[in-house]
Protein backbone atom coordinates (compact mmCIF):
# COMPACT_ATOMS: atom_id res chain seq x y z
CA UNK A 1 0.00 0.00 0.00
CA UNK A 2 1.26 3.27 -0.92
CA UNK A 3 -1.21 5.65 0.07
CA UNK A 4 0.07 9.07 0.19
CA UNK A 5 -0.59 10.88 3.45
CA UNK A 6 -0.97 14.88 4.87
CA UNK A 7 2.69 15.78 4.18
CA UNK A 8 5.15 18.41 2.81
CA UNK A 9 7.93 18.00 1.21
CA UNK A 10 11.57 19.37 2.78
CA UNK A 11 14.60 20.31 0.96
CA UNK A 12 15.69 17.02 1.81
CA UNK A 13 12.61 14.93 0.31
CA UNK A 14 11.33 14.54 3.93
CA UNK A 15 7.51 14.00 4.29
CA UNK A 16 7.37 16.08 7.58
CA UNK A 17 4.71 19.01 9.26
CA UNK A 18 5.44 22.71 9.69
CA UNK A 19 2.39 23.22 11.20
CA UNK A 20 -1.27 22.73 11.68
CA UNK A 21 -2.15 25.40 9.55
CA UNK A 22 -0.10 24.25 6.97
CA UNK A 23 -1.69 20.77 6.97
CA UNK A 24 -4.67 22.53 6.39
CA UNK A 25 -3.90 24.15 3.65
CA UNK A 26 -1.93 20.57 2.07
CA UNK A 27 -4.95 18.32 3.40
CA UNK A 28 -7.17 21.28 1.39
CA UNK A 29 -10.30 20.23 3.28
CA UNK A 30 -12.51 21.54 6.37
CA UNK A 31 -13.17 19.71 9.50
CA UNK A 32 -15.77 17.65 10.20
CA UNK A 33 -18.23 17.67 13.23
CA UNK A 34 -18.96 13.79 14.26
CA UNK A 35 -19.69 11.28 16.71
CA UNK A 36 -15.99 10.81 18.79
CA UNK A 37 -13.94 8.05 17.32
CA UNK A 38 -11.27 5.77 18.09
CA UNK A 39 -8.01 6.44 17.57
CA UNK A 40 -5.23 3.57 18.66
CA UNK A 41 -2.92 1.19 17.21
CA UNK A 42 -3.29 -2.09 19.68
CA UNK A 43 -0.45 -3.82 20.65
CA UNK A 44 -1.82 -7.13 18.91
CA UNK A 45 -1.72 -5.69 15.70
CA UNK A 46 0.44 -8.03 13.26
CA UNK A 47 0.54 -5.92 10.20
CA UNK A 48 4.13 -5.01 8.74
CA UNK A 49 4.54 -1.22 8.44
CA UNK A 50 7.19 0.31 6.31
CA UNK A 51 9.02 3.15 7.93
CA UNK A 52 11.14 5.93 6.69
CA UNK A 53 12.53 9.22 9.21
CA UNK A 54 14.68 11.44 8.82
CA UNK A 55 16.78 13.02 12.04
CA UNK A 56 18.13 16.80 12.06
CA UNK A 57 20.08 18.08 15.19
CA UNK A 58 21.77 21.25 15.55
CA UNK A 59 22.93 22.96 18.55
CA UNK A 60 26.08 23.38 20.43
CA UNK A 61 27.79 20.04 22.89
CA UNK A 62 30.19 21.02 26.19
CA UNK A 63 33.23 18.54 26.81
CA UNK A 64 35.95 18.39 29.40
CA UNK A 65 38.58 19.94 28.44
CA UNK A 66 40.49 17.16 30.25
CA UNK A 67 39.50 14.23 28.27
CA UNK A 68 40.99 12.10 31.00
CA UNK A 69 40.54 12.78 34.66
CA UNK A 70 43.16 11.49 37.12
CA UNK A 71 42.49 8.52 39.61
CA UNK A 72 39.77 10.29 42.41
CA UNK A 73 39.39 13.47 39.77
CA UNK A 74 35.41 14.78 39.75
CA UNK A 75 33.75 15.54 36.26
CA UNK A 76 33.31 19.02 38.21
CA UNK A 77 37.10 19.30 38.28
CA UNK A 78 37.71 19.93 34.88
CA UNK A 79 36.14 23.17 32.52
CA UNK A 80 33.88 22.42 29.61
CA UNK A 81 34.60 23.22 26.24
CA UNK A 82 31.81 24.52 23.65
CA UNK A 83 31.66 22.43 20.37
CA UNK A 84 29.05 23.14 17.50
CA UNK A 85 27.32 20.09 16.28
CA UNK A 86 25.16 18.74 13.21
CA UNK A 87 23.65 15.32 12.73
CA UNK A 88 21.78 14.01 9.74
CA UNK A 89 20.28 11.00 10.39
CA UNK A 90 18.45 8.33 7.37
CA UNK A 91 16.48 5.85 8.61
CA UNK A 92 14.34 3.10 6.44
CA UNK A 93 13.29 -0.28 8.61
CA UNK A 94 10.47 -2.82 8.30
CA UNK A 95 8.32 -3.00 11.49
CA UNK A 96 6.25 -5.36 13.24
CA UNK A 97 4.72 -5.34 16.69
CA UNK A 98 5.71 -8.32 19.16
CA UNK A 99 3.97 -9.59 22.25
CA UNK A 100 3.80 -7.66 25.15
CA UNK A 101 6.57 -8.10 27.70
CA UNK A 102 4.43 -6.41 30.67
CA UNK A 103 2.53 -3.04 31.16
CA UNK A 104 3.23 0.29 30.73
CA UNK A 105 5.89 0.95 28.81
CA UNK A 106 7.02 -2.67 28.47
CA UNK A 107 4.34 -3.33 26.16
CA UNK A 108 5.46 -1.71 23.24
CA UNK A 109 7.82 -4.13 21.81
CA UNK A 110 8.63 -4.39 17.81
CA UNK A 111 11.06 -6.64 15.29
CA UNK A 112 12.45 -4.43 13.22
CA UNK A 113 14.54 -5.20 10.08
CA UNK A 114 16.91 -1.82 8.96
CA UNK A 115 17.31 -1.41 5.31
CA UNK A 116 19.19 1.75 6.09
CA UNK A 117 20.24 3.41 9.31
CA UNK A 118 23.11 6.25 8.99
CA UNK A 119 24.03 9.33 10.42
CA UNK A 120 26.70 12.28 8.91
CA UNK A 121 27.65 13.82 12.53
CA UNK A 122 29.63 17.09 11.95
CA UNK A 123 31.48 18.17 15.50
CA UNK A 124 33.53 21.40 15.10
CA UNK A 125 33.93 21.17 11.23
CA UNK A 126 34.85 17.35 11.84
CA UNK A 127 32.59 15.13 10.09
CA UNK A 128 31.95 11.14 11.07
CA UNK A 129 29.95 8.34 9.45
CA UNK A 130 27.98 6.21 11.53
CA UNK A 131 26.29 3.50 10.01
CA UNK A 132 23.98 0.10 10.80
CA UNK A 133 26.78 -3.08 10.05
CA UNK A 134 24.95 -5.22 7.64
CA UNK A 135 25.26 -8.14 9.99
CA UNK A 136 23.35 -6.19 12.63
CA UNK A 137 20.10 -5.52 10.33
CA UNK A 138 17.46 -7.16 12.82
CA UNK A 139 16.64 -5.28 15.73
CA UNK A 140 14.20 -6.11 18.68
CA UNK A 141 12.69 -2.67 20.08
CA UNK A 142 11.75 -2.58 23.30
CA UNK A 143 9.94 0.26 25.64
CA UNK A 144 11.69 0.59 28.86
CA UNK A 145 10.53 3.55 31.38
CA UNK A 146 13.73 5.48 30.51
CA UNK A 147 13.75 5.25 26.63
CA UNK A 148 13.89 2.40 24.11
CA UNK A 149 15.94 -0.19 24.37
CA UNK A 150 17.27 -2.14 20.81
CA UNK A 151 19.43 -5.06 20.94
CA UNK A 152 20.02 -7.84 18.27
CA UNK A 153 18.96 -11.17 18.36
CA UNK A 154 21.83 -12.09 15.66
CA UNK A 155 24.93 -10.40 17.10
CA UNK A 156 26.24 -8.59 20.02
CA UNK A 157 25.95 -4.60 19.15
CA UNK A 158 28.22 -1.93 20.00
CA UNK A 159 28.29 0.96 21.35
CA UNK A 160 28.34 3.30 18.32
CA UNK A 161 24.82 1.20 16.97
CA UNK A 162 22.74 1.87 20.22
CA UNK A 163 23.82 5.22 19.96
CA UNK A 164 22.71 5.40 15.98
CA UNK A 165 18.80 4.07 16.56
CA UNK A 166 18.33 5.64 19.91
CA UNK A 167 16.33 8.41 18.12
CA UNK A 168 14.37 11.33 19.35
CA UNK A 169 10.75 10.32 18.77
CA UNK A 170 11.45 6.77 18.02
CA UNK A 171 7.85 5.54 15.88
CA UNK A 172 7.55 2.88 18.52
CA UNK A 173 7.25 5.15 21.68
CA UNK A 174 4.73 8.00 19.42
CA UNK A 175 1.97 5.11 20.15
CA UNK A 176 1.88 5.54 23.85
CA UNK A 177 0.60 9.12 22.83
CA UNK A 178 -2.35 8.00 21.42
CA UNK A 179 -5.69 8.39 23.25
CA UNK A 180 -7.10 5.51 25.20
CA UNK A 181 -10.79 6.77 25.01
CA UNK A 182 -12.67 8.27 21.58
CA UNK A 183 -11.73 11.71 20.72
CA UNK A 184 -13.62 14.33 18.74
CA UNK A 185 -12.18 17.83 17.35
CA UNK A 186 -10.77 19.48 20.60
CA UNK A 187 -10.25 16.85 22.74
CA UNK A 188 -7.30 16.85 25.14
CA UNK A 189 -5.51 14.62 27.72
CA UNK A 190 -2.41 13.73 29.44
CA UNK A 191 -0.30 10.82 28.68
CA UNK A 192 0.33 8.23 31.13
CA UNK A 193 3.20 9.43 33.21
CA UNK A 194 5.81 6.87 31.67
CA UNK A 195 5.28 8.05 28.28
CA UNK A 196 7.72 11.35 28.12
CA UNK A 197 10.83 8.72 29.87
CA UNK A 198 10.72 6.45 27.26
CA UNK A 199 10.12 8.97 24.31
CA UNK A 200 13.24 10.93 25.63
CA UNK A 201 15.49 8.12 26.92
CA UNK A 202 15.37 10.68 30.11
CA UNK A 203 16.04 8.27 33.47
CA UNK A 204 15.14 9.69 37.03
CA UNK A 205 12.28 12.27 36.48
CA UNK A 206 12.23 15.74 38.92
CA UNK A 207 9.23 17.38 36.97
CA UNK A 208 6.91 16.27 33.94
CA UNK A 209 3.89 17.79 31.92
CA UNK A 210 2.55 16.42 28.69
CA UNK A 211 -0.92 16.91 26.91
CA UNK A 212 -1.91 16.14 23.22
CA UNK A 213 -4.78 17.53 21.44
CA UNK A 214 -6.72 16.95 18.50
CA UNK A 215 -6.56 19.62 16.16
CA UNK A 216 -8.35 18.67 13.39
CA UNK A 217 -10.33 15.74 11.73
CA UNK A 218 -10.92 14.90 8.72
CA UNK A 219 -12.56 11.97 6.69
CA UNK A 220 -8.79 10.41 6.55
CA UNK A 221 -6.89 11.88 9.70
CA UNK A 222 -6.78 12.74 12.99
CA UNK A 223 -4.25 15.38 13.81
CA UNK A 224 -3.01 15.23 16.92
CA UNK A 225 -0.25 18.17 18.41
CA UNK A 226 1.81 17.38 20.96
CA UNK A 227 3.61 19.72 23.37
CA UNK A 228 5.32 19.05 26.89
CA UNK A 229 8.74 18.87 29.05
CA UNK A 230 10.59 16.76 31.57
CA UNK A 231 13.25 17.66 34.04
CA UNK A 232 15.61 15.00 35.41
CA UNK A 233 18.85 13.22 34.99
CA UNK A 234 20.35 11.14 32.56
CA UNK A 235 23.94 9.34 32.71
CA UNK A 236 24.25 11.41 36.05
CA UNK A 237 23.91 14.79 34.50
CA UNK A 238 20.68 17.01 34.81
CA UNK A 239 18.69 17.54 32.02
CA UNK A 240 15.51 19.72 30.62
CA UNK A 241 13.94 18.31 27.53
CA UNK A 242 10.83 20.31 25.96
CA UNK A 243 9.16 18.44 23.19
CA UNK A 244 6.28 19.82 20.78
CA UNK A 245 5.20 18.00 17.31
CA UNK A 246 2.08 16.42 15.10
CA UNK A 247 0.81 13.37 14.53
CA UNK A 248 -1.54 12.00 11.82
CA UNK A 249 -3.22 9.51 12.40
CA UNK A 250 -5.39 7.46 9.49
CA UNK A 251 -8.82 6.58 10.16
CA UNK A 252 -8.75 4.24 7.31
CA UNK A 253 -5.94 2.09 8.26
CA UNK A 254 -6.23 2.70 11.83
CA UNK A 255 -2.48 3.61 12.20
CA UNK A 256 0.01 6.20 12.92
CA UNK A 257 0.92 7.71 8.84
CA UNK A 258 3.11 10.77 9.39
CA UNK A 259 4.70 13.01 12.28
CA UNK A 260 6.83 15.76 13.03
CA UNK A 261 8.30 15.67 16.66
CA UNK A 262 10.84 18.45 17.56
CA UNK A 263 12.86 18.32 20.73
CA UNK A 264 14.75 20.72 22.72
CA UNK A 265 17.43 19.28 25.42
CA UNK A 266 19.48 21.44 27.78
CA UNK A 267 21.91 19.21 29.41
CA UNK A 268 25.02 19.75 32.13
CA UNK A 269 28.30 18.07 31.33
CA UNK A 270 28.22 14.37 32.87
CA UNK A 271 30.36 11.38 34.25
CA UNK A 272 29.87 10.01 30.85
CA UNK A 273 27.78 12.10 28.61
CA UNK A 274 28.54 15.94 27.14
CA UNK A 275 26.52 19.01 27.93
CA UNK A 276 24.58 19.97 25.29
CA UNK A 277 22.57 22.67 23.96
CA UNK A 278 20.68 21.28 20.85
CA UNK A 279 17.22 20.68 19.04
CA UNK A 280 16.44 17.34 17.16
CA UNK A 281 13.83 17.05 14.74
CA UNK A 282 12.72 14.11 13.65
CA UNK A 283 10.03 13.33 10.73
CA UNK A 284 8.43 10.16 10.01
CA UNK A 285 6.65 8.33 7.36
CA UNK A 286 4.82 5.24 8.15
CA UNK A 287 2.94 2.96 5.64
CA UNK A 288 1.54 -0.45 5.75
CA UNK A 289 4.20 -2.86 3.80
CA UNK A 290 3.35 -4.83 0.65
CA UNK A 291 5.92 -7.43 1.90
CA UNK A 292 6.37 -8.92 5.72
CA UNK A 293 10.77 -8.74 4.29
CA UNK A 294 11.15 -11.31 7.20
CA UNK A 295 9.27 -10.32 9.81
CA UNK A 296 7.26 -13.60 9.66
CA UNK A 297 5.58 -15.79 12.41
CA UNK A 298 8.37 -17.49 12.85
CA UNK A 299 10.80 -14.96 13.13
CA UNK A 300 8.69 -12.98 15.70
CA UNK A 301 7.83 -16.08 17.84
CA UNK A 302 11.98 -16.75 18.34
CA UNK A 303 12.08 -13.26 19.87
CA UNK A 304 11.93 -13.65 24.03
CA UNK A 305 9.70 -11.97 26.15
CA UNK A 306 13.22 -10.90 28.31
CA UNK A 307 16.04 -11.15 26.45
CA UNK A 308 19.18 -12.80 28.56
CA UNK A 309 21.89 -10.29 29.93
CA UNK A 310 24.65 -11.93 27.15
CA UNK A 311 21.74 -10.44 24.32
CA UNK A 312 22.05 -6.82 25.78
CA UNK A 313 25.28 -7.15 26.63
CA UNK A 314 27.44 -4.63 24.32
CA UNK A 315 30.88 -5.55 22.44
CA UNK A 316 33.64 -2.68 22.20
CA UNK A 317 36.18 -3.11 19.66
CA UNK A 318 39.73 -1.44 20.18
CA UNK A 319 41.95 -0.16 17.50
CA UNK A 320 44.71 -2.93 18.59
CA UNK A 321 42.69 -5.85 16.91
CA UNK A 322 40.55 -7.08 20.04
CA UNK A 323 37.27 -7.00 21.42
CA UNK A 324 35.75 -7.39 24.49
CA UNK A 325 31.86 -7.60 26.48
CA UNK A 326 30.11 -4.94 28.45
CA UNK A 327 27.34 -4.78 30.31
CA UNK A 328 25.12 -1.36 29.56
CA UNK A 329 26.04 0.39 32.61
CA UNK A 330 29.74 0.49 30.73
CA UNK A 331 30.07 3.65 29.05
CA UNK A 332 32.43 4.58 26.37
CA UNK A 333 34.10 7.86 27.71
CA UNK A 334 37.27 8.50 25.62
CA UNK A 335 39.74 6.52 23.23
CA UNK A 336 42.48 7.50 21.06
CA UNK A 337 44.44 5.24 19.26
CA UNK A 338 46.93 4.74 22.81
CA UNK A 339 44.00 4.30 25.33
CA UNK A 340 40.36 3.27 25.99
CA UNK A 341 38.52 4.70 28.77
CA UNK A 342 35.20 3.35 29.75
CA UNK A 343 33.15 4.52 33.05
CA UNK A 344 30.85 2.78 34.93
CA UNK A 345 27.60 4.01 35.92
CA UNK A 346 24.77 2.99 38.54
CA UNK A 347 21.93 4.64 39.22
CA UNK A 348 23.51 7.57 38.04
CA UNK A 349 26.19 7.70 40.23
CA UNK A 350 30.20 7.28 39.14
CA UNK A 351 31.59 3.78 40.11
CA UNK A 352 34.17 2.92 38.40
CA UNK A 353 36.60 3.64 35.70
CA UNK A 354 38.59 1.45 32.84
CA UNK A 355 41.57 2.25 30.81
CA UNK A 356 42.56 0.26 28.04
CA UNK A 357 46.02 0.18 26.24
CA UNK A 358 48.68 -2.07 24.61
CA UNK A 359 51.44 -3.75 25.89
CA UNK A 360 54.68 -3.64 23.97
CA UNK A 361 54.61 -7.66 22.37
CA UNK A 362 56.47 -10.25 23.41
CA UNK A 363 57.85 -12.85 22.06
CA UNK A 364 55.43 -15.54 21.02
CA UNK A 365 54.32 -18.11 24.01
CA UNK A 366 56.24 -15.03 26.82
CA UNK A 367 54.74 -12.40 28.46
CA UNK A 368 56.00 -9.34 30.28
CA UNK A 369 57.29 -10.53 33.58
CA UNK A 370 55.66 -10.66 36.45
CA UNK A 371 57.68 -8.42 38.94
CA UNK A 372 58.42 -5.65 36.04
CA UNK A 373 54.45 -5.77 35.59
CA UNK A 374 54.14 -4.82 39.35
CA UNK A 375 57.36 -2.35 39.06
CA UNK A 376 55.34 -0.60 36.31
CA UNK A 377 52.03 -0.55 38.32
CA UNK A 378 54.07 0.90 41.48
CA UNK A 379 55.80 3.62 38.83
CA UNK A 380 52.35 4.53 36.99
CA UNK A 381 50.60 4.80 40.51
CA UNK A 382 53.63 7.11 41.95
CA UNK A 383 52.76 9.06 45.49
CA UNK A 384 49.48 7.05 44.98
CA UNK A 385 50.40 3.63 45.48
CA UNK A 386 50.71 2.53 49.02
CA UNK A 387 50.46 -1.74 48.79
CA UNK A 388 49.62 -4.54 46.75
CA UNK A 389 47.51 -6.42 47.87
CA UNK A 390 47.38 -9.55 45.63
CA UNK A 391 48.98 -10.53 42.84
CA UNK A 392 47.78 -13.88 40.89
CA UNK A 393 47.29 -15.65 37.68
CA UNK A 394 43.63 -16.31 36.23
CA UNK A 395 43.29 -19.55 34.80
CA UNK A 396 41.82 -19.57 30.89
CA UNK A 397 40.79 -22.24 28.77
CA UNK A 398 41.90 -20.10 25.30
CA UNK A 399 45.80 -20.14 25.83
CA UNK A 400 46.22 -16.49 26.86
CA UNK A 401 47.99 -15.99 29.95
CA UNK A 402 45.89 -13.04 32.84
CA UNK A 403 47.32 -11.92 35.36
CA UNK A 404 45.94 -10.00 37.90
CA UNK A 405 47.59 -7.20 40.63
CA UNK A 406 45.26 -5.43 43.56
CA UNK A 407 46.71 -2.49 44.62
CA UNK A 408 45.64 -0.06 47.31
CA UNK A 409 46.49 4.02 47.89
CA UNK A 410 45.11 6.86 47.78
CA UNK A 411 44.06 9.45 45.14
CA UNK A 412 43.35 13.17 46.62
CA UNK A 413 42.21 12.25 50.28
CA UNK A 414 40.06 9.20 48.76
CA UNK A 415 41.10 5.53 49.69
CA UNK A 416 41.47 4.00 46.26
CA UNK A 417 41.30 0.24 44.97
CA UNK A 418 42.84 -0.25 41.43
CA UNK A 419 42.57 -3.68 39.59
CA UNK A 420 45.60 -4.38 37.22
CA UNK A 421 45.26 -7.22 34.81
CA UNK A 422 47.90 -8.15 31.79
CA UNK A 423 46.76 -10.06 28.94
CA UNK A 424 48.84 -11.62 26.58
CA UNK A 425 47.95 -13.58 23.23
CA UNK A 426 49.76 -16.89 22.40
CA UNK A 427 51.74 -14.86 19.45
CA UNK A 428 53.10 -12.45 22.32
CA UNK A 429 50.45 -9.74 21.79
CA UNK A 430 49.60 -7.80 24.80
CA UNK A 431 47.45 -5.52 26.40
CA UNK A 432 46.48 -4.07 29.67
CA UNK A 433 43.41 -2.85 32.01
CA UNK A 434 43.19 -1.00 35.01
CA UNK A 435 40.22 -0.43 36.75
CA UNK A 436 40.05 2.40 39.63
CA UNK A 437 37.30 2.04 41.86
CA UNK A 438 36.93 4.18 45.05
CA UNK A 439 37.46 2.01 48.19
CA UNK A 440 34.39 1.83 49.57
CA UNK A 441 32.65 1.23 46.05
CA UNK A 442 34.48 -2.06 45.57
CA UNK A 443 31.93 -4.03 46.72
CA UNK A 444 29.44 -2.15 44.27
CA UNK A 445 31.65 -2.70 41.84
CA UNK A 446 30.79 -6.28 42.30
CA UNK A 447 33.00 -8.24 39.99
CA UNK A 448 32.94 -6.12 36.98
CA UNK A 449 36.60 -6.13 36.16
CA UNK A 450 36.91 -9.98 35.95
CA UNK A 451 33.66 -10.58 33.69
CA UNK A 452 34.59 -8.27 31.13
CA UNK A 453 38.78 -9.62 31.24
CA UNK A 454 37.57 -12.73 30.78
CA UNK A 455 35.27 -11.98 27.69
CA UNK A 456 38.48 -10.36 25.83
CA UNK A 457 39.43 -12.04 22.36
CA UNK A 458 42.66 -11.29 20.02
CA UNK A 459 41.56 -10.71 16.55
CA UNK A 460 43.48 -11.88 13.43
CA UNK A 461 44.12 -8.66 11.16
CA UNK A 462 40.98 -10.36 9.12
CA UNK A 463 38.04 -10.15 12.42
CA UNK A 464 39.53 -7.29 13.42
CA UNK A 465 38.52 -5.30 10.59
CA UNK A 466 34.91 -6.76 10.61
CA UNK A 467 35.13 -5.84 14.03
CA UNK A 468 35.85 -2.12 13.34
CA UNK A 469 32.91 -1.98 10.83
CA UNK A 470 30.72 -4.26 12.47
CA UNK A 471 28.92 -3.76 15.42
C-alpha cells in the first residue's frame, strides 16, 4: 500500500509538518463535526509497516577539556569546552509489533529489520559516518521507562549502533501518545506518566507535563499536536527536555501515517555524557508494507519476552585488533588510538573507571614478567600507590595468559582500589586494564573487572577489521 498521506515536502525529500495550519492548507479540506472516534494502534496488531525518518540536530555540545581525569578526579574538576554540532540522520526499517513483555511501557515491543540506518555527525567542522553493520540488520525494540531499548537477536551490538537508533521520537514510543478513550475535534488529555521517559530516553524524572490535542479531523486523519517537558537526569547529569510536534493519524488504516516531533534538550556536562545545547527534529513516514521482508511468524515467535543479559550485553572493539563484552552500565568515555577509557555508571552515580592500552609484544608463548608488571604498576601509581595487595594468575581455557595485581592508595584524600590485569595472546600480543574504583565502592563494583577480562578475544588482522565496521 502506498497511500500518500498529509505531508510536505523538505529540501531534503522529507515528508514532515510545519504546522497545523499548513496541513490545512496541504490536506485542502474543512473539518468535520462527528460522533468521537477511536483512535489507537493495539499492541496485537500483526501488520508489517514500512518506515522511513529522517533526524536533524543542531545545537552546540560542552566537553571536558580534560579528556581524561586522574584517579579520584570529579567531572566538576575539569572546565567544559563549547563544540558546535550537526547530525543528519536516514532511517528506512520494516516494522512489526511483538507480544507484550508487561505493562506500561514494556508493552510496546517491535522486530524491526533496517534497510538503512546512517548518520553524517559534523562536530567542530569534523565530520563522522555512523552506520547500521549489515550483519546487525534485525533489531528487537523494546519500551523501557527510561527510553527504548534495541538489541540484536543475531549479534552482540556496539556501542556506536545503540547510539545510531536511539532516536528522538522513536515511531515505537509515538503510540503511547495515542488516546485511550474516543476523541472528537478538541479533545485533550495527558499521557500516562511513563510516556515522556521512554520517548526521551530521560532516566530519574524531577518534573513532567505532557498533553496532546486533536486539532483537526478529517474523513482520513486525525491530527493530533503534541507539546510538553521533563526535568531530570540522565547518565548522572541534569537535564531539561521540551518536546512539541504532530501526529496523523489514518482513520482508514487505523495507524500512525506521518509526524513531526521536535525536541529541545538542555543538558550539564556528565560522568559520561557531554553538555549539550541542541534541538532534534525528527520526521516520520509510516505505511503499511506490501511485503512482511522477514518479519514472519516465525521470526517474531523466536524473539523472548526478556532477552538474557549476554543479548544486551554490548561488544567494544579497540583499534589494537581485540574486542571485548560490556554490560550497559559500561560507558564509552574517551579513546584515542593509545587508550580506551570506559566509566561505569549505577543509578547515576560514578563507580568505576577502565583504561585500556597495549602492551609492547612479546615474544610468542612469553609475556612481560611478572615483577616488572608490578614495578610498572608501582611507577604509573607514583605518590598514589601505598600496597599490593594480591597478585595472581587467572586460569583460561583459550591459551592467553591473565594476570591480575590489587593495589591499594590513595588518590586526593580518597582511599582508592585499582585492579591491574595483563593479557597476553599466544603470538606475544599484549594488552592491559586498570580499573580504579573508590574504596568503599568495591563491593558495588561487584566483579565487573573480571567478567569483562575474561570476555576479551585477540583478533586476526581479518576479524579485526569486521570488528571495526561491524557492530
Amino acid at each position: 500500500m502506498n497511500r500518500q498521506g498529509p505531508k510536505f515536502y523538505n529540501k531534503c525529500g522529507v515528508p514532515s509538518f510545519v504546522a497545523a495550519a499548513l496541513l490545512a492548507l496541504v490536506l485542502d479540506v474543512s473539518p468535520l463535526a462527528a460522533e468521537p472516534i477511536s483512535v489507537s494502534e493495539p499492541a496485537t496488531d500483526q501488520r508489517v509497516f514500512s518506515v522511513r525518518a529522517r533526524l536533524q540536530v543542531s545545537g552546540n555540545i560542552e566537553t571536558s577539556s580534560q579528556p581524561v581525569a586522574a584517579a579520584g578526579q570529579k567531572p566538576d574538576d575539569q572546565k567544559p569546552t563549547g563544540l558546535k554540532l550537526n547530525v543528519d540522520g536516514k532511517f528506512s526499517f520494516l516494522e512489526r509489533r511483538l507480544a507484550a513483555g508487561g505493562q506500561d511501557a514494556d508493552a510496546f515491543r517491535a522486530l524491526r529489520r533496517y534497510q538503512l540506518a546512517e548518520a553524517e555527525i559534523t562536530i567542530d567542522g569534523q565530520k563522522t559516518i555512523n552506520q547500521l553493520p549489515s550483519n546487525a540488520r534485525q533489531i528487537v525494540a523494546e519500551g523501557t521507562g527510561t527510553g527504548i531499548r534495541v538489541w540484536s537477536p543475531d549479534t552482540r551490538m556496539s556501542y556506536l549502533a545503540v547510539e545510531l537508533l536511539r532516536s528522538p521520537g522513536d515511531s515505537l514510543a509515538l503510540a503511547s501518545l495515542l488516546p485511550t478513550i474516543p476523541v472528537e475535534q478538541g479533545t485533550s488529555w495527558e499521557p500516562p506518566y511513563w510516556t515522556l521517559p521512554m520517548l526521551t530516553g530521560i532516566e530519574a524524572v524531577s518534573k513532567t507535563t505532557l498533553k496532546c490535542s486533536v486539532s483537526k479531523i478529517d474523513q482520513q486523519y486525525v491530527v493530533i499536536q503534541v507539546s510538553g517537558g521533563v526535568e531530570g537526569a540522565t547518565l548522572g547529569a541534569f537535564a531539561n527536555i521540551t518536546i512539541d510536534g504532530q501526529i496523523a493519524f489514518d482513520r482508514k488504516g487505523n495507524h500512525i501515517r506521518q509526524a513531526k516531533i521536535t525536541q529541545t534538550e538542555k543538558r550539564t556536562v556528565g560522568a559520561v555524557s557531554p553538555g549539550m545545547n541542541v534541538t532534534a527534529t525528527v520526521y516520520i513516514d509510516r505505511q503499511i508494507s506490501g511485503v512482511k521482508g522477514g518479519l514472519t511468524d516465525s521470526a517474531t515467535d523466536a524473539i523472548p519476552i526478556s532477552p538474557e543479559a549476554d543479548q544486551l550485553a554490548l561488544g567494544f572493539s579497540c583499534p589494537w585488533n581485540l574486542t571485548f563484552a560490556c554490560d550497559r552500565d559500561w560507558h564509552v568515555f574517551h579513546q584515542t588510538k593509545d587508550v580506551a577509557v570506559l566509566r561505569y555508571l549505577r543509578n547515576g552515580s560514578l563507580i568505576a573507571q577502565c583504561n585500556v592500552s597495549p602492551v609492547p609484544q612479546a615474544a610468542a608463548g612469553s609475556h612481560t614478567a611478572e615483577p616488572q608488571f608490578q614495578s610498572d604498576i608501582q611507577t604509573a601509581l607514583g605518590s598514589q600507590f601505598r600496597k599490593i595487595e594480591k597478585a595472581e594468575q587467572i586460569p583460561t581455557t583459550d591459551g592467553r595468559w591473565l594476570y591480575r595485581v590489587t593495589a591499594t592508595g590513595v588518590a586526593r584524600n580518597v582511599p582508592m582500589h585499582w585492579f591491574y590485569y595483563l593479557c597476553a595472546a599466544p603470538d606475544g600480543r599484549q594488552v592491559a586494564f586498570v580499573y580504579a574504583v573508590e574504596s568503599k565502592l568495591v563491593e558495588q563494583f561487584g566483579g565487573q573487572d573480571i567478567a569483562q577480562v575474561r570476555s576479551l578475544q585477540f583478533l586476526s588482522a581479518t576479524k579485526a577489521t569486521a570488528a571495526r565496521t561491524g557492530p
